[in-house]
Protein backbone atom coordinates (compact mmCIF):
# COMPACT_ATOMS: atom_id res chain seq x y z
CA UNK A 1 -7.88 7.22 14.37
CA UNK A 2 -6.71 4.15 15.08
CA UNK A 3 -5.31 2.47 11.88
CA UNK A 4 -3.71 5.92 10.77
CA UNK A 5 -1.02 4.35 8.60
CA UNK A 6 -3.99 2.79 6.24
CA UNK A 7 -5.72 5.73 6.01
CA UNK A 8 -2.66 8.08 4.79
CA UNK A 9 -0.94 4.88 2.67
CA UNK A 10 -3.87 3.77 0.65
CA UNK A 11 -7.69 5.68 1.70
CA UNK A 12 -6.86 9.31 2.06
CA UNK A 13 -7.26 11.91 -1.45
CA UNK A 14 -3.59 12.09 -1.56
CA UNK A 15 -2.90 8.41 -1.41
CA UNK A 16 -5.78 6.94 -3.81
CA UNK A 17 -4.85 9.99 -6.78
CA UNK A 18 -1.33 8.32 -6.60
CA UNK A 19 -2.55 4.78 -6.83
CA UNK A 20 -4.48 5.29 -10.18
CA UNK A 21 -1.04 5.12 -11.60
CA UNK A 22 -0.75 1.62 -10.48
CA UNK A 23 -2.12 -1.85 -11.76
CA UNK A 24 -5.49 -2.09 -11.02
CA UNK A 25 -4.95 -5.93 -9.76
CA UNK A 26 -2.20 -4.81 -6.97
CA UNK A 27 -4.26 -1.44 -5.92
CA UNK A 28 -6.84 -4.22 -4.94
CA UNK A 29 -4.35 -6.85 -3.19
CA UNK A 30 -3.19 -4.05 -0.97
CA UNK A 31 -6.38 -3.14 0.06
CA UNK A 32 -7.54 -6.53 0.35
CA UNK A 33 -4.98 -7.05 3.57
CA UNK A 34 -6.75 -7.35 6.69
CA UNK A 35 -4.30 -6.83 8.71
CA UNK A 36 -3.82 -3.75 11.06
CA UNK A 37 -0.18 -4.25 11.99
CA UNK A 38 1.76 -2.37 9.55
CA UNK A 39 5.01 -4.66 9.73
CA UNK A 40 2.86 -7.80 9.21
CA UNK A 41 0.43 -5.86 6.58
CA UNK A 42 4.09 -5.17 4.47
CA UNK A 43 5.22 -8.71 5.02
CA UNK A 44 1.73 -9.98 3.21
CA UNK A 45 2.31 -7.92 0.99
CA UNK A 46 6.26 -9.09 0.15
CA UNK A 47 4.90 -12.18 0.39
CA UNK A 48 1.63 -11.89 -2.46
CA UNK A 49 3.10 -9.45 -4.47
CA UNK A 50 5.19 -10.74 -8.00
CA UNK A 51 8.48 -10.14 -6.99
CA UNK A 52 9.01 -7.22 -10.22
CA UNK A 53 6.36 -4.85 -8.02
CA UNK A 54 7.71 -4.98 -4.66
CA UNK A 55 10.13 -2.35 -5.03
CA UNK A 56 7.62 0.16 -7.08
CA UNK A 57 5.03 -0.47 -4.21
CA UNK A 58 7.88 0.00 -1.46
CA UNK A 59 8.85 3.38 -3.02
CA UNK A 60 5.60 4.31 -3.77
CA UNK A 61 4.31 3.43 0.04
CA UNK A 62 7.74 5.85 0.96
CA UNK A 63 6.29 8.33 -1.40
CA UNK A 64 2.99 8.61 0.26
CA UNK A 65 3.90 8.44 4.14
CA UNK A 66 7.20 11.09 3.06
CA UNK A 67 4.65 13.58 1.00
C-alpha cells in the first residue's frame, strides 16, 4: 500500500474509533490534506491547525502509529 502512514494515522478501525474523541472540524482538516509526503502532510497541518491543538493532534498521531 502505498500511502501506509494515512491509512494507519487517520482511515484504518483503530485510527478513526480514536478520532471520534476529537473536534469534528480538525478530524476533517486532517483528512482534507492532499498531500502524500508525511513530513509535508504534518507541516500543513502545523501550519492550519489553531496553535492550542497542535500538541493534542501530535500526541494523538504518536498514539496511533505507537499502538
Amino acid at each position: 500500500m502505498e500511502d501506509l502512514w494515512i491509512h494507519s494515522l487517520l482511515e484504518c478501525n483503530l485510527a478513526r474509533c480514536i478520532w471520534t474523541l476529537e473536534k469534528e472540524e480538525i478530524v476533517e482538516l486532517l483528512s482534507g490534506i492532499l498531500e502524500s509526503d508525511v513530513k509535508y502532510w504534518l507541516a500543513i497541518m502545523v501550519k492550519i491547525l489553531p496553535q492550542e491543538d497542535i500538541a493534542r493532534v501530535a500526541i494523538t498521531l504518536w498514539a496511533i502509529w505507537f499502538t
